[in-house]
Protein backbone atom coordinates (compact mmCIF):
# COMPACT_ATOMS: atom_id res chain seq x y z
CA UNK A 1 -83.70 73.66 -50.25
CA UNK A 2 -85.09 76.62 -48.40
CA UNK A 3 -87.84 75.09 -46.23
CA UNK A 4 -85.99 72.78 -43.78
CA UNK A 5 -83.47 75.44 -42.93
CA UNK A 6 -85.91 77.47 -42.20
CA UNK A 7 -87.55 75.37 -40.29
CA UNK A 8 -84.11 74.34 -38.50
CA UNK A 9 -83.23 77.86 -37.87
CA UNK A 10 -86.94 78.24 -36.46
CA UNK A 11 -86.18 74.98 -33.62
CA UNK A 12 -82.94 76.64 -32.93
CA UNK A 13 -84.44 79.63 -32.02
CA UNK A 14 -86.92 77.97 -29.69
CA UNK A 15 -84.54 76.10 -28.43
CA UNK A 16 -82.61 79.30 -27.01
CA UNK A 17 -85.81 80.60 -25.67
CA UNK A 18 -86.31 77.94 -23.98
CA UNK A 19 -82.87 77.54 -22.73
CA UNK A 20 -83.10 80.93 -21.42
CA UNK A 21 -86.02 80.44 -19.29
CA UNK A 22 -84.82 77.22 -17.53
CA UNK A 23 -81.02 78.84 -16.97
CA UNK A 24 -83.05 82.11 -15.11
CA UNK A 25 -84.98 79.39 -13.45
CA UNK A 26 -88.60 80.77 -14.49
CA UNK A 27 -91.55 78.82 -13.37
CA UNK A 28 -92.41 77.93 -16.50
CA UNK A 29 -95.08 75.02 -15.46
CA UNK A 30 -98.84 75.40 -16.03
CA UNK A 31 -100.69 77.40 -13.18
CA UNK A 32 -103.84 75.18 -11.68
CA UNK A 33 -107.01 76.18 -13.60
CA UNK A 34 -108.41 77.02 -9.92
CA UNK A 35 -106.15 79.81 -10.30
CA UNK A 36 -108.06 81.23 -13.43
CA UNK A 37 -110.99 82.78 -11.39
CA UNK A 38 -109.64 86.48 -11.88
CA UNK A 39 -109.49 85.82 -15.58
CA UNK A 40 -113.17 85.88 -15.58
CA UNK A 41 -116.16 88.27 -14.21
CA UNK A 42 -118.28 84.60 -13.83
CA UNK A 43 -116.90 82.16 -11.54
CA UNK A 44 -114.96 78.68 -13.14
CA UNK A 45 -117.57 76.47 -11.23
CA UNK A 46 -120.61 78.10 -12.73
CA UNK A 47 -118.89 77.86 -16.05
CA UNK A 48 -118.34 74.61 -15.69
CA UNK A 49 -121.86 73.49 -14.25
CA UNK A 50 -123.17 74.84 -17.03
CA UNK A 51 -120.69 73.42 -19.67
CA UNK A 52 -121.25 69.90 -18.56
CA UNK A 53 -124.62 70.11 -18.39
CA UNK A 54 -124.79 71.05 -22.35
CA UNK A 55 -122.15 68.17 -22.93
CA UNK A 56 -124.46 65.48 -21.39
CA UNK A 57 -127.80 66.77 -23.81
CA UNK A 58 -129.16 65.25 -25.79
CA UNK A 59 -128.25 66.15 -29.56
CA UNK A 60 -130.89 69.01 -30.79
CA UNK A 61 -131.72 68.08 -34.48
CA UNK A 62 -133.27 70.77 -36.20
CA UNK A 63 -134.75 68.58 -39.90
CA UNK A 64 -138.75 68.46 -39.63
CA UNK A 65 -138.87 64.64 -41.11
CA UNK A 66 -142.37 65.05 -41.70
CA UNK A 67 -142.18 67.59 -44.32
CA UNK A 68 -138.13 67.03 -45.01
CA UNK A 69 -137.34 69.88 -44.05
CA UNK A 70 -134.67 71.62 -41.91
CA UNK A 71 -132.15 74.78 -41.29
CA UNK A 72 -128.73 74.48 -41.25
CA UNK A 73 -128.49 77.69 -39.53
CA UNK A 74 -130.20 76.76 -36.31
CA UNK A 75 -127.64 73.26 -36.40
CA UNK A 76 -124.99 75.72 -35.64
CA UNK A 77 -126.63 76.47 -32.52
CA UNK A 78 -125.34 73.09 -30.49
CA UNK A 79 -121.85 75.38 -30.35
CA UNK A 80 -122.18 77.12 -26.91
CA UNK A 81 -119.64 79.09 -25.09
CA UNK A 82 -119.54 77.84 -21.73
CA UNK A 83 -119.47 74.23 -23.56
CA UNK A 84 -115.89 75.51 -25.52
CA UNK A 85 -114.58 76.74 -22.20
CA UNK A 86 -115.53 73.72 -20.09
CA UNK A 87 -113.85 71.80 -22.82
CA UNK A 88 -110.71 74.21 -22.28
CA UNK A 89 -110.60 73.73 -18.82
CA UNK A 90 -110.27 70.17 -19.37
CA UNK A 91 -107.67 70.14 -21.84
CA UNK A 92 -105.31 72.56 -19.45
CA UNK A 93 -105.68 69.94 -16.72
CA UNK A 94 -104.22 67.23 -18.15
CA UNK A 95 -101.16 69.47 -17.92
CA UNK A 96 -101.51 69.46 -14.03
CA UNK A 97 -100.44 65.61 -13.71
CA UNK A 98 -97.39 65.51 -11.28
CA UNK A 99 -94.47 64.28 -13.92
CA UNK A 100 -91.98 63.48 -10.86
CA UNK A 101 -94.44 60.49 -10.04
CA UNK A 102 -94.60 59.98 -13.53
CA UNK A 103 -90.83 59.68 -13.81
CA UNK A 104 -90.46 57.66 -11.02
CA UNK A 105 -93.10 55.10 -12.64
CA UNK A 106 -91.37 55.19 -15.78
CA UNK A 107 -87.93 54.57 -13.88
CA UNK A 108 -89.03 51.35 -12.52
CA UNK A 109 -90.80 50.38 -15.56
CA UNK A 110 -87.10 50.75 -17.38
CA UNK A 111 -85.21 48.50 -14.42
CA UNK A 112 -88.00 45.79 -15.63
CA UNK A 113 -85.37 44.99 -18.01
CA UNK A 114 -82.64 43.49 -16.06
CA UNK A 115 -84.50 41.51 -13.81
CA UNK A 116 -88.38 39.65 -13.29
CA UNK A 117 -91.31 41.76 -12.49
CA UNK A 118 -93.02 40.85 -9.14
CA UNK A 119 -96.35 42.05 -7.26
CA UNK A 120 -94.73 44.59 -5.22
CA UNK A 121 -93.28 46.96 -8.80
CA UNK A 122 -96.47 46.75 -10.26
CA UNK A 123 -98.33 48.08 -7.06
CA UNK A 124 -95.21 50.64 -6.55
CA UNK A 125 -95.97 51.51 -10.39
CA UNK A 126 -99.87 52.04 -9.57
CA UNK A 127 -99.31 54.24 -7.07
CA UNK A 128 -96.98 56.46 -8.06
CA UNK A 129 -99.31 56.94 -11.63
CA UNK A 130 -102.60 57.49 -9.15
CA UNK A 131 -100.72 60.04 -6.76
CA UNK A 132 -99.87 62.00 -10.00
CA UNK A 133 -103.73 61.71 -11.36
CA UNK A 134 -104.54 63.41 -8.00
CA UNK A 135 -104.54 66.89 -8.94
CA UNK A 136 -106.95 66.20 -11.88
CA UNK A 137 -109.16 64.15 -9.97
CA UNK A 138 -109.56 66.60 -7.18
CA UNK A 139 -110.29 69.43 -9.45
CA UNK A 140 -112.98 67.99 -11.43
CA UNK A 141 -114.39 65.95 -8.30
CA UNK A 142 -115.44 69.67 -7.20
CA UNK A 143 -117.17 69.73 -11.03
CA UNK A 144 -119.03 66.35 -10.31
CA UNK A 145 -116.22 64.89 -13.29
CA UNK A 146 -114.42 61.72 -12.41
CA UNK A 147 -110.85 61.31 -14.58
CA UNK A 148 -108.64 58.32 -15.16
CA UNK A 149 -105.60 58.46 -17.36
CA UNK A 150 -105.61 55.88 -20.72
CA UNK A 151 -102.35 55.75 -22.15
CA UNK A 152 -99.11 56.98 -22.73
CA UNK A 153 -99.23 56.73 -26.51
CA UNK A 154 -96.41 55.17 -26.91
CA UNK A 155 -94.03 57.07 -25.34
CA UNK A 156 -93.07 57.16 -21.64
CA UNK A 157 -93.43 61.05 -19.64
CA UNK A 158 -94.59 63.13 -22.61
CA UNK A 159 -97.84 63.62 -23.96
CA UNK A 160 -100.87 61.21 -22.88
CA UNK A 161 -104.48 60.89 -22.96
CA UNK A 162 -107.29 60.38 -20.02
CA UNK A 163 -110.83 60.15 -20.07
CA UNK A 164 -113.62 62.56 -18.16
CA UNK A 165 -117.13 61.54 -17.37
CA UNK A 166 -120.06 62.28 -15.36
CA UNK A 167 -122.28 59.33 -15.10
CA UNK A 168 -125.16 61.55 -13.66
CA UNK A 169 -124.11 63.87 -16.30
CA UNK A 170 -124.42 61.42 -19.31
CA UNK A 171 -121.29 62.05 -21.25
CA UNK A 172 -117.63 61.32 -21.91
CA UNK A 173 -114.68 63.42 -22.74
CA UNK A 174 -111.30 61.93 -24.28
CA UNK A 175 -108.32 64.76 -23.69
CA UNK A 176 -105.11 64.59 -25.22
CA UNK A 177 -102.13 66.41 -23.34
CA UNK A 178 -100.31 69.00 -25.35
CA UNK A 179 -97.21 70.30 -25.68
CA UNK A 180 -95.54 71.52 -22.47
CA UNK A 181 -93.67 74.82 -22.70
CA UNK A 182 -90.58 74.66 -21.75
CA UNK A 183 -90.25 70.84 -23.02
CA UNK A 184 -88.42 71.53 -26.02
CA UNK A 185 -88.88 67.61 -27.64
CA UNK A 186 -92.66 68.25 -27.64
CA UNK A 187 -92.26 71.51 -29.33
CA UNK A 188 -90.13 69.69 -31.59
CA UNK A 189 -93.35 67.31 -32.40
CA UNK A 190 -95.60 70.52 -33.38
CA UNK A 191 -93.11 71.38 -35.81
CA UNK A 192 -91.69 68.20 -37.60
CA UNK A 193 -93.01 67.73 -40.94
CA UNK A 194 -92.73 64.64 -42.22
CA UNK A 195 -95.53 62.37 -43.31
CA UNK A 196 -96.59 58.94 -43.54
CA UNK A 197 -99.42 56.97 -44.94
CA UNK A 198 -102.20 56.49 -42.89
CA UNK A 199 -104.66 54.76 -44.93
CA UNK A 200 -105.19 52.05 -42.85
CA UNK A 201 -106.90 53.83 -40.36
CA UNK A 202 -107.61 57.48 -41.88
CA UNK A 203 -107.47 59.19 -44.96
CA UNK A 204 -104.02 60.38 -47.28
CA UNK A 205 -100.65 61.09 -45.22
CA UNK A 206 -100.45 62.53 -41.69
CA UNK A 207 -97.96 63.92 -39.43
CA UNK A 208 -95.53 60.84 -38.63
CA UNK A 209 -95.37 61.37 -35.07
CA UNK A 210 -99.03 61.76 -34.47
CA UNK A 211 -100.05 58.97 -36.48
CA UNK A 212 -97.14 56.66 -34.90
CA UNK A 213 -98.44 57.59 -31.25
CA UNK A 214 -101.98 56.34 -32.18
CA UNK A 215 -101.92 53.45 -34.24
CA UNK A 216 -99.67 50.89 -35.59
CA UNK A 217 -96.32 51.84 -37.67
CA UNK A 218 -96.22 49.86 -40.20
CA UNK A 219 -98.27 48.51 -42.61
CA UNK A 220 -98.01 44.76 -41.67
CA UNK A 221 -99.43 45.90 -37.77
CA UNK A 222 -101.95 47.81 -38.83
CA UNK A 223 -102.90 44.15 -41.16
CA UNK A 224 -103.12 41.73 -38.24
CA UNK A 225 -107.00 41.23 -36.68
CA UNK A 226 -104.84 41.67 -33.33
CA UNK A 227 -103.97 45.56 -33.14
CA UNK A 228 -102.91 46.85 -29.92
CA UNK A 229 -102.23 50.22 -30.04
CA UNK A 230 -103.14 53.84 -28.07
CA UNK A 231 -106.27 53.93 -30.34
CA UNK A 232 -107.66 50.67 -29.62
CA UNK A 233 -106.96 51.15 -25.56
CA UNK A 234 -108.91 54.30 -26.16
CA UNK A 235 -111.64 52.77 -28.03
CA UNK A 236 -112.15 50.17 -25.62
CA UNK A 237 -111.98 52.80 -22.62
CA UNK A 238 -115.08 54.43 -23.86
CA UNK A 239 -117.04 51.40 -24.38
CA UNK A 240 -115.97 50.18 -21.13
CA UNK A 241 -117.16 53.19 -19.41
CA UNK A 242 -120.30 53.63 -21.90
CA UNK A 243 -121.35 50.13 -20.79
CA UNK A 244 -121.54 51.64 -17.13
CA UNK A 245 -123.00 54.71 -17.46
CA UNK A 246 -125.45 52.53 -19.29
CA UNK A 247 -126.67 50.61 -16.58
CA UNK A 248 -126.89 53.66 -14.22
CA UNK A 249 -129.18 54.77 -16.92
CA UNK A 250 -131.80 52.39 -17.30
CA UNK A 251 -131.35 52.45 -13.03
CA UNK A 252 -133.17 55.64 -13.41
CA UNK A 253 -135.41 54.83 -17.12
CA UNK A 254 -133.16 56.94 -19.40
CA UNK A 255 -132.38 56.30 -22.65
CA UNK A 256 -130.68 58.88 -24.38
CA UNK A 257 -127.12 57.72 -26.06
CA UNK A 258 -123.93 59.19 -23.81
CA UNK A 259 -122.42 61.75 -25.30
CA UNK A 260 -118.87 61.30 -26.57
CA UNK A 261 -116.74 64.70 -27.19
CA UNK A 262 -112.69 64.90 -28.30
CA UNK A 263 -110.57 67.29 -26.82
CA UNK A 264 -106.29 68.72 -26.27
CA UNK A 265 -104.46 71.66 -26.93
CA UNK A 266 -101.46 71.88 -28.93
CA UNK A 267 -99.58 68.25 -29.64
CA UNK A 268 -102.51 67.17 -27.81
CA UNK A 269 -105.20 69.08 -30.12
CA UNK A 270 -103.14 67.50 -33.57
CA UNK A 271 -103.25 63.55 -31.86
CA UNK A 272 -107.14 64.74 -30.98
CA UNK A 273 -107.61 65.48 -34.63
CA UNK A 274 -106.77 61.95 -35.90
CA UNK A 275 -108.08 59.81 -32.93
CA UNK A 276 -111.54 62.17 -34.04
CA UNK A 277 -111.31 61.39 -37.70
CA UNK A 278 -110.61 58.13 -36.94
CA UNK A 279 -113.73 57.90 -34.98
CA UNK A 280 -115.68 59.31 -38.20
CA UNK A 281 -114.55 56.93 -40.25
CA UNK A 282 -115.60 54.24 -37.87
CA UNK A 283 -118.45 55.69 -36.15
CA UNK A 284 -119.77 52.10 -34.74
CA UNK A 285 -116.78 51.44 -33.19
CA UNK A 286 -117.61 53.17 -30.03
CA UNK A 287 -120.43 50.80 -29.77
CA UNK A 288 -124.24 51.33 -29.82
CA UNK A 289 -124.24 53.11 -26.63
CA UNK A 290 -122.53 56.07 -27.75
CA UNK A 291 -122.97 59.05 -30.00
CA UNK A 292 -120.37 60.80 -31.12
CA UNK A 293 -120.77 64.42 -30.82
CA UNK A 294 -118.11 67.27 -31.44
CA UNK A 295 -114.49 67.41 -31.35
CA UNK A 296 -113.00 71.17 -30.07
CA UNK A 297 -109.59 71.54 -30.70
CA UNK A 298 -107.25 74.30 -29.46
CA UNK A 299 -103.90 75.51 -30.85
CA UNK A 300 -103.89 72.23 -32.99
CA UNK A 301 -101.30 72.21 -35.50
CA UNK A 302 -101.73 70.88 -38.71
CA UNK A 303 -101.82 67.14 -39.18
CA UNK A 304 -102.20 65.67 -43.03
CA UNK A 305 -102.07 66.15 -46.36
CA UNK A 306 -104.82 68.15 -49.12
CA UNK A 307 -106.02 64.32 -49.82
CA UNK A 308 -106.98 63.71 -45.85
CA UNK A 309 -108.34 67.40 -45.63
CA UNK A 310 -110.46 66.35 -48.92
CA UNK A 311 -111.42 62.73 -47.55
CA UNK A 312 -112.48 64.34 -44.03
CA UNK A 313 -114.68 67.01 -45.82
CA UNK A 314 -116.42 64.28 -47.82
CA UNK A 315 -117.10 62.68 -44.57
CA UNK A 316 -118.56 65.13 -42.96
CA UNK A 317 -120.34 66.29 -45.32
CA UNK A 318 -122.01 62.82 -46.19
CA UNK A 319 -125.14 63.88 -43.66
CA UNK A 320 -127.75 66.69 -43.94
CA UNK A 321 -127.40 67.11 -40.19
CA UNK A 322 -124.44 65.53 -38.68
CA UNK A 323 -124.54 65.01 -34.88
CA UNK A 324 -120.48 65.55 -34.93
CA UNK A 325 -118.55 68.30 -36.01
CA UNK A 326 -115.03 69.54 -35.57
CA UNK A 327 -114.30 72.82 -34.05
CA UNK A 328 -111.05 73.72 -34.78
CA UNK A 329 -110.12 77.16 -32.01
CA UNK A 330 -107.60 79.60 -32.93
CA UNK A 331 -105.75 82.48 -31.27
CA UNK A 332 -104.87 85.27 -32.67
CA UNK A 333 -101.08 85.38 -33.22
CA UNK A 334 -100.22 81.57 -32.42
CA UNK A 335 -97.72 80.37 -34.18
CA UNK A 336 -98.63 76.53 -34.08
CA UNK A 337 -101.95 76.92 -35.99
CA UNK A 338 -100.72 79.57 -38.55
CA UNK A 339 -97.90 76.78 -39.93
CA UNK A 340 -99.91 76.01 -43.32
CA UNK A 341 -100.19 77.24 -46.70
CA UNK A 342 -103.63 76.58 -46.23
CA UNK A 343 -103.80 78.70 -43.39
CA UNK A 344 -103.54 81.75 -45.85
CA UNK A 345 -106.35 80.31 -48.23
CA UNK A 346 -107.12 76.52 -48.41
CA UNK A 347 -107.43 76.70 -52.11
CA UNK A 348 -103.61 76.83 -52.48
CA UNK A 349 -103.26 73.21 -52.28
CA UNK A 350 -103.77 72.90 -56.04
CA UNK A 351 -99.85 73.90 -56.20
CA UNK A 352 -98.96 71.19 -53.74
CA UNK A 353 -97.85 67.65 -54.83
CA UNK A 354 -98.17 64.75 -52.63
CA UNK A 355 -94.38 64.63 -51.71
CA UNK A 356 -94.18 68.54 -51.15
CA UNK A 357 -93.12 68.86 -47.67
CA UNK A 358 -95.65 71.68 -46.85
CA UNK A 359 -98.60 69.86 -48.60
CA UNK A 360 -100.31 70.20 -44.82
CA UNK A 361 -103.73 71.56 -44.43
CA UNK A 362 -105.30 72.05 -41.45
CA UNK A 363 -109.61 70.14 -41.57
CA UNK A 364 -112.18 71.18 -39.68
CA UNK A 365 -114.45 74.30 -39.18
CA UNK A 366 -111.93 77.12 -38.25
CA UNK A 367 -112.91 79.96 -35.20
CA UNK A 368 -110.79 83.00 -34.81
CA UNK A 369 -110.44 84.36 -30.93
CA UNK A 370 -109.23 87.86 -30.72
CA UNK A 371 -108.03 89.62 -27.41
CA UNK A 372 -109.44 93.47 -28.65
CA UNK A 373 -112.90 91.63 -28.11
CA UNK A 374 -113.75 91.74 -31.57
CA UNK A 375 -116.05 89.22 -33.50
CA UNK A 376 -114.84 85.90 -33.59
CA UNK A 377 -114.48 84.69 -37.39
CA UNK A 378 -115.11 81.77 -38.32
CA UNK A 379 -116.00 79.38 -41.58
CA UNK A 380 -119.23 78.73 -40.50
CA UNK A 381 -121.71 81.82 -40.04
CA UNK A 382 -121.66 81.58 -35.99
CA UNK A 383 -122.78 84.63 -35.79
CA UNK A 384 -125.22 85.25 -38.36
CA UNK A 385 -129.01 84.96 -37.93
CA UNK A 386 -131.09 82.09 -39.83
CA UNK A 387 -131.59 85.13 -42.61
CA UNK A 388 -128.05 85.69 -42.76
CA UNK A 389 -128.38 86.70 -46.18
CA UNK A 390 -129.77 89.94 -45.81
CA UNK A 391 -126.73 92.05 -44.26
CA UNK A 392 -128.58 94.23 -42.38
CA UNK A 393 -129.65 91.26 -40.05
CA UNK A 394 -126.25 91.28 -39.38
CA UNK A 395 -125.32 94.70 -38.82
CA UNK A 396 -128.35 94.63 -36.41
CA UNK A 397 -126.97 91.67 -34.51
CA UNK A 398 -123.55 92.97 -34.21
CA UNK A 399 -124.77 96.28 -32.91
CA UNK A 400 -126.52 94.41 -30.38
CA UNK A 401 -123.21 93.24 -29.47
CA UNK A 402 -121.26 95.70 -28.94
CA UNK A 403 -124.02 98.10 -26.88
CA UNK A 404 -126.05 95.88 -24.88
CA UNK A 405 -123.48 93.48 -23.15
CA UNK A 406 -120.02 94.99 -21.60
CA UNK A 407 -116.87 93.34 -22.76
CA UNK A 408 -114.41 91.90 -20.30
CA UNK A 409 -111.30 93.62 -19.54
CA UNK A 410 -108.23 91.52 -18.29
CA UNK A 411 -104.65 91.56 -18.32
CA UNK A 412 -103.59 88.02 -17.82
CA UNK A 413 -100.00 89.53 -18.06
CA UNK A 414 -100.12 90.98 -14.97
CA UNK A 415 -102.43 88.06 -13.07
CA UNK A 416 -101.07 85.04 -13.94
CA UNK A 417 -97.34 85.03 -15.64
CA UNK A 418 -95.63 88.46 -14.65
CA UNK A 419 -92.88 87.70 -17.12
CA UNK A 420 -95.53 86.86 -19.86
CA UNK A 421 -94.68 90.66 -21.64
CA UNK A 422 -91.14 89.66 -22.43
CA UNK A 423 -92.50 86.56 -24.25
CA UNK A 424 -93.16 87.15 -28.06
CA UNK A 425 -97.24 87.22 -28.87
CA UNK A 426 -96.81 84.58 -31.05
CA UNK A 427 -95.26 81.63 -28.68
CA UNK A 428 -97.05 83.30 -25.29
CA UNK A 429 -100.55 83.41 -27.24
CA UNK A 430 -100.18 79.61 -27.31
CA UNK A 431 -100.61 79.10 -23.75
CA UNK A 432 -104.24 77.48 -22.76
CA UNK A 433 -104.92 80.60 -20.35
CA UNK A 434 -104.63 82.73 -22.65
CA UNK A 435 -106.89 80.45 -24.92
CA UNK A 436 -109.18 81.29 -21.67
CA UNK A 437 -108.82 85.13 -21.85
CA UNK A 438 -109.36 85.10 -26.10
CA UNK A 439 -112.54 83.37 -25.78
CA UNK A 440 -113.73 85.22 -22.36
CA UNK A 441 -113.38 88.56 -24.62
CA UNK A 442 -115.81 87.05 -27.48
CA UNK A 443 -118.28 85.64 -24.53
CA UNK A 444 -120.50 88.88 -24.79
CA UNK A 445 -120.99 88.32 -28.75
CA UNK A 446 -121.96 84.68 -28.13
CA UNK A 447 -124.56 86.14 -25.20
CA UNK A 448 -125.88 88.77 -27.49
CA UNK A 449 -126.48 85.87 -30.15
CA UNK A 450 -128.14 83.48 -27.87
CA UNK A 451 -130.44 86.41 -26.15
CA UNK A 452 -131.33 87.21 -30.55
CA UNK A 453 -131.67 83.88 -31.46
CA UNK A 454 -134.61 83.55 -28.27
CA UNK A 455 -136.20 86.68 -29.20
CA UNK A 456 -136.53 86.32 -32.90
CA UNK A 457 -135.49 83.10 -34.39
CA UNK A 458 -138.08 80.38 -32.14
């Protein structure tokens, strides 16, 4: 009785925001990442170089199988900053397709219905979807990334997903689109709460809309050996493109696996969720050529119930060292993540019944950006030596933070959106570049821990 009013009264209010900011006829549309240079003392390219070069290495393992042996600590050492970033750079470009071209694809798809479809629609249709990939593709050509979008999942001009790779580079990177912000429907999506069961390809009960834009609807589609769905065009997108950065690699005698990594922000980090557990479940469904390495979520809402939260923790914790973990990133002050009872303590869900509506809890391993520059926090000791039990080790480390490496100062208020201050902290804290500027504060802490780790923990 009292949670979907509230929840209505909380759309309602969006709603008016958003209202508001098309009737004063503020650009509300996302800035090109080029533009996020003076958001950062280090320059996006060298960011980036960097970033891709830790997504195409090879997976460290840290377990001595000689003597059995191995620390779990030094596992947590795979998570780099420049790799987080590079993944958030990618996620905020998918929001830099050209939707007019989109729409005008989508229009003559819709005329299909009153008459036959001939050579000249389809190539009209092919265009107009490559002239609005162009902005991607010429932004992360400069990066030595080639992009292609994948599908619409099932719906026509809202969210999608593409693929990234570097063939020289020796990885892939699946991106879901998120939820634009003055698009009021996909804001809608982030907030709707009802569930469905999604056994047949993951764990418990999900968020209906997610689930329905990856895989079948009902029960009798997901049965047939024939399943076409957003999932399976994925799925067969990577192997494709595994197969072929295959053969470039035995062109040149390498061997390692390519590297597959899940990414999207907002909507797009909840559909990235389940296409990620998904893959867990099924981990030889990408085919022998691939490994599947982390997923990085940012803003992601939550997307099932305390039985898929428990099912995905018993998967990942079925291996001593997994190769594939999920980072879930947070922002202080975003509203989308913080919709959860098991956002204030995950334990609560021992009061929730399976048809409660807020019996959601969010999976995954949880880090907290701040913008005061603080220490990230996280539920996994990031920041903790491989002694991490003795306190003072951490004390010492954390001094080293805060002395030896400046933090950066910016005021993305005044660079990017000039009417960002009138926005409320917990809608405009949702916005990927200021994802950028939460985890640009924290980059010193992850420096000082990397500059430790090679002095004392070898």
């Amino acid at each position: 009785y009292i949670v979907y009013p509230l929840f209505a009264f909380v759309l309602i209010f969006l709603d008016i925001i958003l209202r508001i900011v098309t009737f004063l006829g503020i650009d509300t549309s996302t800035k090109s990442v080029g533009e996020w240079n003076g958001l950062t003392k280090t320059k996006l390219d060298d960011i980036v170089r960097r970033g891709t070069v830790i997504l195409g290495k090879p997976f460290i393992s840290y377990v001595d199988e000689n003597n059995g042996d191995g620390n779990l600590f030094k596992q947590i050492r795979n998570l780099k900053i420049d790799m987080v970033e590079t993944l958030l750079l990618l996620a905020s470009i998918l929001y830099e397709r050209r939707e007019e071209n989109v729409n005008e694809a989508i229009k003559k798809i819709k005329g299909f219905e009153n008459k036959a479809i001939i050579q000249e629609d389809i190539l009209y249709i092919r265009d107009q979807l490559l002239i609005s990939e162009e902005p991607i593709r010429n932004q992360v050509k400069k990066w030595g990334i080639k992009f292609t979008s994948i599908t619409e999942l099932n719906s026509l001009g809202g969210p999608y997903a593409g693929m990234f790779w570097s063939t020289k580079g020796n990885f892939i990177v699946v991106g879901f689109k998120g939820t634009t912000p003055a698009y009021f429907s996909e804001w809608l999506a982030d907030f709707m709460i009802q569930k469905i069961d999604a056994r047949a390809y993951l764990y418990g009960q999900v968020h209906e809309g997610f689930y329905t834009s990856l895989f079948p609807e009902d029960d009798y589609a997901a049965s047939k050996l024939y399943r076409r769905s957003p999932s399976l065009r994925l799925i067969e997108a990577i192997r494709g493109k595994a197969a072929e950065i295959k053969n470039y690699n035995k062109t040149i005698n390498k061997t390692d696996p390519i590297s597959l990594w899940i990414t999207g922000h907002s909507l797009g980090g909840g559909l990235a969720t389940l296409f990620y557990t998904h893959l867990l479940k099924n981990p030889k469904i990408v085919g022998e050529d691939c490994i599947i390495r982390d997923g990085v979520t940012f803003a992601a809402p939550n997307v099932g119930d305390k039985d898929f939260a428990a099912y995905f923790s018993s998967q990942s914790n079925g291996s001593f060292e997994p190769t594939s973990t999920l980072w879930r990133v947070v922002a202080e002050n975003d509203i989308v993540p913080h919709i959860s009872p098991s956002y204030i303590h995950p334990r609560l869900s021992r009061f929730f019944k399976s048809i409660d509506v807020l019996n959601y809890f969010h999976i995954g391993e949880e880090i907290k950006f701040h913008f005061d520059g603080s220490l990230p926090t996280s539920t996994r000791p990031i920041f903790e030596t491989e002694n991490y039990f003795y306190y003072e080790k951490r004390s010492k480390l954390t001094n080293i933070n805060l002395t030896k490496v400046d933090q950066i100062v910016v005021d993305s208020d005044k660079f990017l959106y000039p009417y960002e201050k009138y926005i409320p902290s917990f809608f405009r804290n949702h916005f990927t570049h200021r994802y950028f500027v939460s985890l640009e504060k924290s980059r010193h802490h992850f420096e000082a821990l990397e500059n430790y780790i090679n002095d004392n923990c070898k």
